[in-house]
Protein backbone atom coordinates (compact mmCIF):
# COMPACT_ATOMS: atom_id res chain seq x y z
CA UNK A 1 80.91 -23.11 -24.77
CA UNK A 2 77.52 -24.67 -23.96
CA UNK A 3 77.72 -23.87 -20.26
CA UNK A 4 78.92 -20.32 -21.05
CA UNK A 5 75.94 -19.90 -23.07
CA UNK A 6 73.48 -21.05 -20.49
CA UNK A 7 75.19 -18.84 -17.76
CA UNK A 8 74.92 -15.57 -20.47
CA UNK A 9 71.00 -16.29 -21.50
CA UNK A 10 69.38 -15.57 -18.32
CA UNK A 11 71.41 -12.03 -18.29
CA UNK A 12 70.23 -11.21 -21.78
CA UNK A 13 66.46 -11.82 -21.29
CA UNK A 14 66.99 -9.93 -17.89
CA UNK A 15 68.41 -7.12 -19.59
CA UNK A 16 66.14 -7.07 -22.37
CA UNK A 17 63.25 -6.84 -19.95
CA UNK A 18 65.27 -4.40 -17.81
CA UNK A 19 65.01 -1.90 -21.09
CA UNK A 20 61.84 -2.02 -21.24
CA UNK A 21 60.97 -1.22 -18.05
CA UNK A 22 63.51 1.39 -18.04
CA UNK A 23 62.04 3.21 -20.89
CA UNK A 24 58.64 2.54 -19.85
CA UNK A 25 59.40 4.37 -16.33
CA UNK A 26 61.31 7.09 -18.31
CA UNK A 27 58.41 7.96 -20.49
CA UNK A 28 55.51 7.68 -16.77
CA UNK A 29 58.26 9.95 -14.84
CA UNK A 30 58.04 12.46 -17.85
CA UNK A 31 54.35 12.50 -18.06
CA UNK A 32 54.06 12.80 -14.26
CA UNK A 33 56.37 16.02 -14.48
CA UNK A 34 54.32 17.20 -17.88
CA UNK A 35 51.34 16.75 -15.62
CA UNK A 36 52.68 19.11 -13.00
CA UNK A 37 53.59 21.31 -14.79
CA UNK A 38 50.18 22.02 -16.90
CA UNK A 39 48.21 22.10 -13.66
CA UNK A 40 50.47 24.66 -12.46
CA UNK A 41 50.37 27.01 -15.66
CA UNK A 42 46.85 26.72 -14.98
CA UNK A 43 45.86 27.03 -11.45
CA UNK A 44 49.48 27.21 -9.74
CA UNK A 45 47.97 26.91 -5.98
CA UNK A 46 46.83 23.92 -6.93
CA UNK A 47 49.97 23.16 -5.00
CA UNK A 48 48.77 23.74 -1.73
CA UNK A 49 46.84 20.63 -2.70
CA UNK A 50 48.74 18.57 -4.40
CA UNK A 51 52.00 18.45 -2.38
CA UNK A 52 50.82 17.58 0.26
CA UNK A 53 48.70 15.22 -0.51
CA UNK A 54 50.91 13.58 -3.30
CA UNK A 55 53.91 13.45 -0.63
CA UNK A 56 50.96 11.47 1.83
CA UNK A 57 50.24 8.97 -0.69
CA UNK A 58 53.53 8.44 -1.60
CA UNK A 59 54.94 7.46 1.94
CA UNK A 60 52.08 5.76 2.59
CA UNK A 61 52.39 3.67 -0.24
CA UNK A 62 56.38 2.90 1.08
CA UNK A 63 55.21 2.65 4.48
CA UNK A 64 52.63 -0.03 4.09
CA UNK A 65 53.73 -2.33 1.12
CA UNK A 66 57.69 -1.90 0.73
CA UNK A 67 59.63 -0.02 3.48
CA UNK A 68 62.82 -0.71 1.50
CA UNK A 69 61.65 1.20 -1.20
CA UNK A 70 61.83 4.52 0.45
CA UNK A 71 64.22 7.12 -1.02
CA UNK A 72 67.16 6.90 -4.00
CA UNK A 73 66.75 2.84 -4.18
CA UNK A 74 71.11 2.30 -4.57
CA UNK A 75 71.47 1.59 -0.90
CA UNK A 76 69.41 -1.30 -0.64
CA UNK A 77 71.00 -2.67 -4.19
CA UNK A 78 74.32 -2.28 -1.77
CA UNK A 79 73.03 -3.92 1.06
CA UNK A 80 71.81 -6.68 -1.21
CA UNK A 81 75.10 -7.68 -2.01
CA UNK A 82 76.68 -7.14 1.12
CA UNK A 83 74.44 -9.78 2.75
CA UNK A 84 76.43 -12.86 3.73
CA UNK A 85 75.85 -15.54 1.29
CA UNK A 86 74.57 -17.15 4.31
CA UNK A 87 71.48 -14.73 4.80
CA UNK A 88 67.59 -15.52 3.78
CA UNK A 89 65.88 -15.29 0.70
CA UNK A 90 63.70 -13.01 3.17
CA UNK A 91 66.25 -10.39 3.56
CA UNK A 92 66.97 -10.06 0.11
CA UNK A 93 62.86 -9.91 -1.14
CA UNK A 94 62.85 -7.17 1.57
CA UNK A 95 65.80 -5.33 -0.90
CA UNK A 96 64.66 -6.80 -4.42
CA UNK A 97 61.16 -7.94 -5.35
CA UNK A 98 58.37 -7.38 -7.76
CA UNK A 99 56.87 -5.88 -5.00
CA UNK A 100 59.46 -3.08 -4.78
CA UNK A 101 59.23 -2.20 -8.28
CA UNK A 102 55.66 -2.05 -8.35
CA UNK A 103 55.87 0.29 -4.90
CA UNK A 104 59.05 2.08 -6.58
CA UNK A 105 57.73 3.30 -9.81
CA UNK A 106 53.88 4.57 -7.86
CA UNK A 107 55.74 5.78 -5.23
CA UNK A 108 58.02 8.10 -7.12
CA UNK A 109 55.19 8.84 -9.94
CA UNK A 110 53.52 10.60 -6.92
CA UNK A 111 56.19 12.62 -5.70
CA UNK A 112 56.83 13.88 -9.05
CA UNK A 113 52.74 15.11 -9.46
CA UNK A 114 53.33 16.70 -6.30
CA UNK A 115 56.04 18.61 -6.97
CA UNK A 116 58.77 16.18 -5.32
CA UNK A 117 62.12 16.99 -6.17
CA UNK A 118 62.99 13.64 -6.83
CA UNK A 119 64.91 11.78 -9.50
CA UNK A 120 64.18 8.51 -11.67
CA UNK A 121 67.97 6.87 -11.90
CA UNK A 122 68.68 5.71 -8.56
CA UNK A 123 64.78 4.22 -8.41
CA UNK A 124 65.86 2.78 -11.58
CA UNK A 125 68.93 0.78 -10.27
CA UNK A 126 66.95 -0.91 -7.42
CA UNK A 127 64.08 -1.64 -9.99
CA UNK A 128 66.71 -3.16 -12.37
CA UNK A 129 68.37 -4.98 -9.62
CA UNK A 130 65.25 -6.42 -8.78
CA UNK A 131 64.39 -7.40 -12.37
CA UNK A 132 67.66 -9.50 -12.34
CA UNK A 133 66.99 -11.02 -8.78
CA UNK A 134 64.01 -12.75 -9.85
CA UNK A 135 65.37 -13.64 -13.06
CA UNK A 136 68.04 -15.71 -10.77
CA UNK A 137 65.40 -16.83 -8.64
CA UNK A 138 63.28 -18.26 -11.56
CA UNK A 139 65.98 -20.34 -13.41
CA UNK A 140 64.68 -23.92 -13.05
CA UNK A 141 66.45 -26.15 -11.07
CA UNK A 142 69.68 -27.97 -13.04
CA UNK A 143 70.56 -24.71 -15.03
CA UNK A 144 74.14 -23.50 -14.18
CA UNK A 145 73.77 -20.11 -13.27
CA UNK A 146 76.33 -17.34 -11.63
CA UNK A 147 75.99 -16.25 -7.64
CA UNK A 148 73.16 -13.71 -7.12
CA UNK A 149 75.32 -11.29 -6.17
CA UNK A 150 76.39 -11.34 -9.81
CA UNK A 151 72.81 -10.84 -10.79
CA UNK A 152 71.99 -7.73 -8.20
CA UNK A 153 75.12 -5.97 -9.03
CA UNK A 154 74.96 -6.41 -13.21
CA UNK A 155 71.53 -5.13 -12.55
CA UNK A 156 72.41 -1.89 -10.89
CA UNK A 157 74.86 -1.34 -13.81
CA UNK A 158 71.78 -1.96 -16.88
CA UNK A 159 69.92 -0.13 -15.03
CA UNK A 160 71.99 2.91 -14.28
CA UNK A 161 72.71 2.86 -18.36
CA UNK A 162 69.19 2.41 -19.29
CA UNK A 163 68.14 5.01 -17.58
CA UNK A 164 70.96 7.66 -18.43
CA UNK A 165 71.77 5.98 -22.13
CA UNK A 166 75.82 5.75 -20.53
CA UNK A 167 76.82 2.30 -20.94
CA UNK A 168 80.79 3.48 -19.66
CA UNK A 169 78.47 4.81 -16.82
CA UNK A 170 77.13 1.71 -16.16
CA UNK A 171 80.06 -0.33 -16.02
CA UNK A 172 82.15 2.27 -14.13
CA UNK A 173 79.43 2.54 -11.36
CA UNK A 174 79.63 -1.02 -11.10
CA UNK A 175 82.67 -1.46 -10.20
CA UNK A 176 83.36 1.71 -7.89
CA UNK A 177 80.14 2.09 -6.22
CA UNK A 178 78.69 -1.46 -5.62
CA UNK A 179 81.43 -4.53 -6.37
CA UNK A 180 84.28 -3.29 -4.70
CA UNK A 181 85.62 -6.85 -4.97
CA UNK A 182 87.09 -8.46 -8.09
CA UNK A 183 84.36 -9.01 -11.10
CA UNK A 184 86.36 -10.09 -13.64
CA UNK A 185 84.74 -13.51 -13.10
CA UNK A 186 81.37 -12.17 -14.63
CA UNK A 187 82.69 -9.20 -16.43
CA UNK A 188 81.87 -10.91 -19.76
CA UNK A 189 77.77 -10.73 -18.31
CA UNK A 190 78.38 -7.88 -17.12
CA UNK A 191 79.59 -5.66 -20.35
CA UNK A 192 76.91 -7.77 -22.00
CA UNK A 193 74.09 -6.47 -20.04
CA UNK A 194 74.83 -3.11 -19.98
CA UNK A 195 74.81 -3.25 -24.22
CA UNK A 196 71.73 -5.48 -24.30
CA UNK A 197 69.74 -2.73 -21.47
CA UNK A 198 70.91 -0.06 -23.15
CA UNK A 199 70.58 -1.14 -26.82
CA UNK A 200 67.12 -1.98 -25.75
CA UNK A 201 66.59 1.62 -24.42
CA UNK A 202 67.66 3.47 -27.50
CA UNK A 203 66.02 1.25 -29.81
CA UNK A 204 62.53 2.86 -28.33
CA UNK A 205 63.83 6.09 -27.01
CA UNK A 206 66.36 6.65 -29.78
CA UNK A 207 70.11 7.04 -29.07
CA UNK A 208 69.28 10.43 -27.01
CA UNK A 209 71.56 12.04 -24.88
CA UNK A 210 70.76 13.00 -21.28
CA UNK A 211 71.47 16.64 -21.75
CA UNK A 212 72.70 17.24 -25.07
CA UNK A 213 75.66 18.75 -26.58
CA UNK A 214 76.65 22.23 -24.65
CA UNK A 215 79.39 24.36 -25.94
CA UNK A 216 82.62 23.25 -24.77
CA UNK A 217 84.89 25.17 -27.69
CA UNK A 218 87.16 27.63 -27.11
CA UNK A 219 87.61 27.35 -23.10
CA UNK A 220 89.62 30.16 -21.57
CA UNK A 221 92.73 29.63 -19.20
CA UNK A 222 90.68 31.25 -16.59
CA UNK A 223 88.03 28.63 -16.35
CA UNK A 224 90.60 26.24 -15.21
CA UNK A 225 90.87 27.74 -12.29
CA UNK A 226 87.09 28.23 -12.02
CA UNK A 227 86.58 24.69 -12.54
CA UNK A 228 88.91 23.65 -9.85
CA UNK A 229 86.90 26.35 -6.93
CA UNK A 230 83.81 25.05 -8.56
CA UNK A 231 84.69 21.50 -7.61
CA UNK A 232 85.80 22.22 -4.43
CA UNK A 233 82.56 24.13 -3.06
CA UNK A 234 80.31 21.65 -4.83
CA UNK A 235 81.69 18.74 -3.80
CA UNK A 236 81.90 19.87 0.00
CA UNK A 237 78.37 21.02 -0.09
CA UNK A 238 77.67 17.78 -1.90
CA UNK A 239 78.73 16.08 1.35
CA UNK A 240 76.77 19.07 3.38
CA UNK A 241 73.58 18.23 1.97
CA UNK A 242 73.78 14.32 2.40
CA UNK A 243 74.95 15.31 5.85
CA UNK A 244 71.72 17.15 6.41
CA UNK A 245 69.58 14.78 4.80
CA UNK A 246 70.76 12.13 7.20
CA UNK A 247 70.68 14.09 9.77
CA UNK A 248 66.86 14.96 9.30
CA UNK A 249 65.92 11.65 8.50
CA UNK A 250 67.69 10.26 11.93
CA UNK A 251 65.02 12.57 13.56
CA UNK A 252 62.30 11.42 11.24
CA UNK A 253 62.96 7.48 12.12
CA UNK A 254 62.14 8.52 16.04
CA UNK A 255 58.37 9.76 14.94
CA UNK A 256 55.34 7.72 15.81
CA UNK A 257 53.81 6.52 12.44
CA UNK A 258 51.04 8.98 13.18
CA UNK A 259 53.84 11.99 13.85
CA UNK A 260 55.49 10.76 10.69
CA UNK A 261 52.52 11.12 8.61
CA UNK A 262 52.17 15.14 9.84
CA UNK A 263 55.59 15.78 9.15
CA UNK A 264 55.03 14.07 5.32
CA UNK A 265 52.29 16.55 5.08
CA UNK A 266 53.96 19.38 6.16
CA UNK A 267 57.03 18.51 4.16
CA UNK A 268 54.47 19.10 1.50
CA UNK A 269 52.87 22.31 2.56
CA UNK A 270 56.76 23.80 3.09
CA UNK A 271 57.72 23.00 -0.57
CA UNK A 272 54.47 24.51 -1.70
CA UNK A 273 54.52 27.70 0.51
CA UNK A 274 57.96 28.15 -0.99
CA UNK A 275 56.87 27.50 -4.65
CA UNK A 276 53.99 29.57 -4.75
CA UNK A 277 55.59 32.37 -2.47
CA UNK A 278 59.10 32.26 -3.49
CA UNK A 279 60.97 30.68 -5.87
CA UNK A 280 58.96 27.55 -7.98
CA UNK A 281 62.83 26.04 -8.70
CA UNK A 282 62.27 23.78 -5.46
CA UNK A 283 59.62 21.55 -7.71
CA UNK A 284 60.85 18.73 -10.18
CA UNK A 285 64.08 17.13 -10.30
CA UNK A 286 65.84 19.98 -12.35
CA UNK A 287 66.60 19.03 -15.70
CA UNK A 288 65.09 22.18 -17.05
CA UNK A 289 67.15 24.17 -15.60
CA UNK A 290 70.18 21.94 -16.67
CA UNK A 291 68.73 22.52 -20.25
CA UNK A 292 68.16 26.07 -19.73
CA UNK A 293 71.34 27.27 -18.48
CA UNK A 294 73.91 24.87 -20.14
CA UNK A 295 71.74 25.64 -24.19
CA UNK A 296 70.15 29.14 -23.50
CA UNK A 297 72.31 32.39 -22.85
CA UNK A 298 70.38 32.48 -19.75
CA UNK A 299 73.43 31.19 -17.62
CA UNK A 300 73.62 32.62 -14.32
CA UNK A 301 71.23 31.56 -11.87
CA UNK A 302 70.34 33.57 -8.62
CA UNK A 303 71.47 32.93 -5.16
CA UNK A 304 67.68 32.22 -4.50
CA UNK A 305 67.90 29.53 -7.25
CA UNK A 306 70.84 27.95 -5.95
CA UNK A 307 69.12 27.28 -2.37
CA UNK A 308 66.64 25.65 -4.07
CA UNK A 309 67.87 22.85 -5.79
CA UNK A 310 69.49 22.31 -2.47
CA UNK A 311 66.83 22.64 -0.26
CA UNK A 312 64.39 20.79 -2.43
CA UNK A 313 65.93 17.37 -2.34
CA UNK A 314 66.61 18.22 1.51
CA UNK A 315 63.01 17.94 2.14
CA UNK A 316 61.73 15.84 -0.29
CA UNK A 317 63.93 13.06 0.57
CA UNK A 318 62.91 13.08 3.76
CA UNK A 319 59.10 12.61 2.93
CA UNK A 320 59.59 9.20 3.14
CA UNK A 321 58.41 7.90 0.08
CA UNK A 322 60.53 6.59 -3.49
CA UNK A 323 62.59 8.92 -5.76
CA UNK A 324 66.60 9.43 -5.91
CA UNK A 325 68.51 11.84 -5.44
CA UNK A 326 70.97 11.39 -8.21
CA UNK A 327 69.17 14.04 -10.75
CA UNK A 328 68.41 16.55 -7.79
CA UNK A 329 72.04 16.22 -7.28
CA UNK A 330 73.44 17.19 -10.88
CA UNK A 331 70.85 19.78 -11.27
CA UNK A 332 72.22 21.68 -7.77
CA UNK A 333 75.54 21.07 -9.39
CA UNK A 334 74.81 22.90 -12.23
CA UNK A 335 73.24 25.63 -10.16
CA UNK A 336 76.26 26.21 -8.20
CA UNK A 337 78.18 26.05 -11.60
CA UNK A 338 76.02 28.60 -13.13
CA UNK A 339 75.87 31.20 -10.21
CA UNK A 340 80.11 30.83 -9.92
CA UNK A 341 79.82 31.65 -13.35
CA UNK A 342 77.75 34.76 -13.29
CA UNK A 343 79.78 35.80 -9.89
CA UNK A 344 83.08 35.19 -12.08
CA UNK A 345 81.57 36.95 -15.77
CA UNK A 346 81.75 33.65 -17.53
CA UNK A 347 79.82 33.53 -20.46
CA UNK A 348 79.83 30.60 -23.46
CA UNK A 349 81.92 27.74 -23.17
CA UNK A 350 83.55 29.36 -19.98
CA UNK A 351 79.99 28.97 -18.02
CA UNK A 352 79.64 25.94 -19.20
CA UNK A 353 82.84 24.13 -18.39
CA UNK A 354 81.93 25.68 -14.84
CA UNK A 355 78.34 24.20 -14.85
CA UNK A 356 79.78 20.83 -16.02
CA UNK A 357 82.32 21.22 -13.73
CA UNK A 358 79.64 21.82 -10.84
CA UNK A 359 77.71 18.66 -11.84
CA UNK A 360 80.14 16.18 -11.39
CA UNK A 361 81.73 17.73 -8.08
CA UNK A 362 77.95 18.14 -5.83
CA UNK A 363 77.23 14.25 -7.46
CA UNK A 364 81.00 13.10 -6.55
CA UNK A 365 79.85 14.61 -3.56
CA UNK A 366 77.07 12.83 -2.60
CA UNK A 367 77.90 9.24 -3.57
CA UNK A 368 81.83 9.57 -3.44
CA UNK A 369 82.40 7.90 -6.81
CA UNK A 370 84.79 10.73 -8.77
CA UNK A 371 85.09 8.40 -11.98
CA UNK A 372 81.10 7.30 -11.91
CA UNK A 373 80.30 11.14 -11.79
CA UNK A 374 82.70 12.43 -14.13
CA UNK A 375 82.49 9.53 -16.86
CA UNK A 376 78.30 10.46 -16.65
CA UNK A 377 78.62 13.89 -17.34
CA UNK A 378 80.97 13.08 -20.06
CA UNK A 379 78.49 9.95 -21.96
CA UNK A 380 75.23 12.49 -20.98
CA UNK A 381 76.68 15.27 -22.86
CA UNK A 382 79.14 13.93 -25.07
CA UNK A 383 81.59 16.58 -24.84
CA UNK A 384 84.61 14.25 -24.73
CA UNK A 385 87.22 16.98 -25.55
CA UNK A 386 86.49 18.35 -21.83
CA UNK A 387 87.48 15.14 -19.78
CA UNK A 388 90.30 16.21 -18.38
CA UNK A 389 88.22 19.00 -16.26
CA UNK A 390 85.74 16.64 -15.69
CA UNK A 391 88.08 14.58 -14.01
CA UNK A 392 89.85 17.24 -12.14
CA UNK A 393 86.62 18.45 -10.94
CA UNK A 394 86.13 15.02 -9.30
CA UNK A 395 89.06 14.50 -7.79
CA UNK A 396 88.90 18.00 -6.30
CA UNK A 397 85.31 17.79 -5.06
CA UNK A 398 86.33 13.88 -3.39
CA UNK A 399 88.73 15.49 -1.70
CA UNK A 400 86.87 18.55 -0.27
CA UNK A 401 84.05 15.89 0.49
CA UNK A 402 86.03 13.64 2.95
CA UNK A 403 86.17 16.93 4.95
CA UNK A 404 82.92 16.43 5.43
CA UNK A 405 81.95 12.94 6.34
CA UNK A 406 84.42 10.01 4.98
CA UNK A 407 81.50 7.80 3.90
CA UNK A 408 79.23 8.50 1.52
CA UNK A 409 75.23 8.64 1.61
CA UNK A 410 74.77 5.52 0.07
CA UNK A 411 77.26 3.57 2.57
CA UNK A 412 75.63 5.42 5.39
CA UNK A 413 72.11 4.52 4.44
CA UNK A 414 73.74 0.66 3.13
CA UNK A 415 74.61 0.56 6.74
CA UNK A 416 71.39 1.54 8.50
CA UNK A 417 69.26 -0.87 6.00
CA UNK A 418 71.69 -3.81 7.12
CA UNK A 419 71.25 -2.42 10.88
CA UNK A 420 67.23 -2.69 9.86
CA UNK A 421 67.52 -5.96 8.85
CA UNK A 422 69.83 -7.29 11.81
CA UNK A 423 67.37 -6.31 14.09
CA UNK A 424 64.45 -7.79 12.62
CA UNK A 425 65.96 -10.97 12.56
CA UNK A 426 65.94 -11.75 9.04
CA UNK A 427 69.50 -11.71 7.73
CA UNK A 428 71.30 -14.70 9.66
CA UNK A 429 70.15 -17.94 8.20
């Protein structure tokens, strides 16, 4: 029982301070967005400036102090733990530091100023990840403690429910996205950490939900089959748009650092050209318009919306610089959901199931976890009398992804941080 105890404590004060963080981060990424939008109610071409130079200072930040901090932050969490046991502490600092969260959280802050449409949850993961890595590193010598592998993945899975308030999230995502090997040997840290993160969350947030709770009474027949061509489209132009993004960023990894910097720029002077000019939906990382179309009667968005929240994370992810991709990804889901709707005269409870429907299937996907997505929606919004189309909607949109590309964006990028690593000779031993 002693020994037991030992191996648990270091997981508890890790999660504890994993929380805190979490929350911490949560309230900065708010006040960033609250920030962007007052200075564009009161000057909006103040984003001619801003972008651009937001975007700059963001990559630069990556660039010089933490190139694994770029981007959504799960892929390196991944790579982390696919490291031979074998590898250097080196390679896995590189992943997981204090470093990275430091770079992480002012790296993403800026985006957000500027406009980025960028996300806080996947950031969140690789800062919690990190948290636990140098918990395990700092255990004095003689204490029994668990592999670190333990530690990176429990991590994600805190951090994931910290940052959403879905414990069932958490623990899901765990086990589908990043330990696809057997974890009942740490399960008991594992559940435990997930409680203690998220406990810690809500007991200075409050027990919030993500979204809220949408209408989900009274769903016709019809929206069955809405939900099921809902899941379909969004979860093959899920797979389109991480296609696209890895495409682009292929091309971006060619540039000089000098070429790389102009495009970062111009990434920024695109997104503001198009906010000022045509639709300012490409900014932030959408919740608004998850709030506005799943609680107002405002629930059909425009074609010209929809492109958007598509394009938006398209560009921004490519500046280079921190921010995930997991928000941006749910919000274009429940754009797609919402203009289906209006195409199909859904109204209520009908466009809702549709927009629900929409988020899990264009997150599915992306990361090609069906239960991760689906179970999220679910704990975000507690609408638990809809799981069943929740569910189908992820199967549907898995399938229709794997036309697409058979791996997902976070094995692709896994692969070309481990590639990175390889040939910088610091993963053998």
């Amino acid at each position: 029982m002693g020994t037991n105890v030992l191996l648990a404590v270091p997981f508890w004060l890790a999660s504890l301070a994993t929380g805190l963080i979490s929350v911490m981060y949560a309230r900065l990424f708010g006040s960033a967005e609250a920030l962007m939008t007052r200075y564009l109610e009161w000057h909006n071409w103040m984003i001619f400036i801003t972008a651009p130079l937001c975007f700059l200072a963001a990559w630069l930040l990556v660039e010089q102090f933490a190139p694994m901090a770029r981007g959504s932050g799960i892929p390196q969490v991944m790579a982390a733990i696919a490291l031979p046991s074998t590898a250097q502490k080196k390679a896995v600092n590189l992943l997981l530091s204090l470093r990275i969260i430091v770079v992480k959280v002012l790296s993403s802050l800026l985006m957000v100023v500027g406009g980025g449409a960028v996300g806080r949850e996947g950031p969140t993961i690789q800062i919690a990840s990190s948290v636990f890595s140098l918990f395990h590193k700092w255990l004095p010598a003689g204490i029994p403690r668990l592999a670190a592998k333990s530690y990176y993945i429990t991590g994600a899975a805190a951090g994931l429910a910290a940052a959403f308030n879905t414990p069932l999230g958490g623990i899901v995502f765990a086990i589908e996205e990043l330990a696809r090997i057997h974890v009942s040997f740490f399960r008991t840290a594992l559940f435990s950490a997930v409680i203690i993160a998220g406990l810690t969350a809500q007991s200075l947030a409050g027990p919030y939900l993500y979204l809220g709770y949408p209408d989900a009474s009274n769903i016709s027949k019809m929206a069955f089959a809405g939900v099921a061509v809902t899941a379909i489209l969004t979860g093959y132009f899920g797979a389109g748009t991480a296609k696209i993004i890895l495409r682009i960023m292929a091309w971006r990894n060619s540039l000089t650092k000098k070429q790389a910097a102009v495009f970062t720029l111009s990434v920024g002077l695109i997104v503001a050209t198009i906010a000022f000019f045509a639709n300012p939906q490409i900014l932030g990382s959408g919740k608004e318009l998850m709030n506005k179309v799943l609680f107002t009667t405002d629930k059909h968005t425009s074609a010209s919306t929809l492109l958007m929240r598509i394009l938006g994370p398209v560009l921004c992810f490519n500046a280079g610089a921190a921010g995930g991709i997991f928000a941006p990804s749910l919000a274009a889901g429940a754009a797609m959901g919402s203009f289906i709707a209006g195409i199909a005269d859904f109204a209520g409870a009908n466009a809702n199931i549709l927009i629900l429907g929409g988020m899990v299937g264009f997150l599915t996907g992306v990361t090609r976890t069906p239960m991760t997505s689906a179970i999220l929606v679910l704990e975000m919004t507690d609408r638990h009398s809809v799981i069943f189309y929740l569910m189908l909607a992820a199967l549907l949109a898995s399938m229709a992804a794997m036309l697409v590309d058979e791996m997902s964006f976070y094995e692709r990028l896994r692969n070309k941080y481990l590639e990175a690593l390889e040939r910088d000779n610091v993963q053998p031993a």
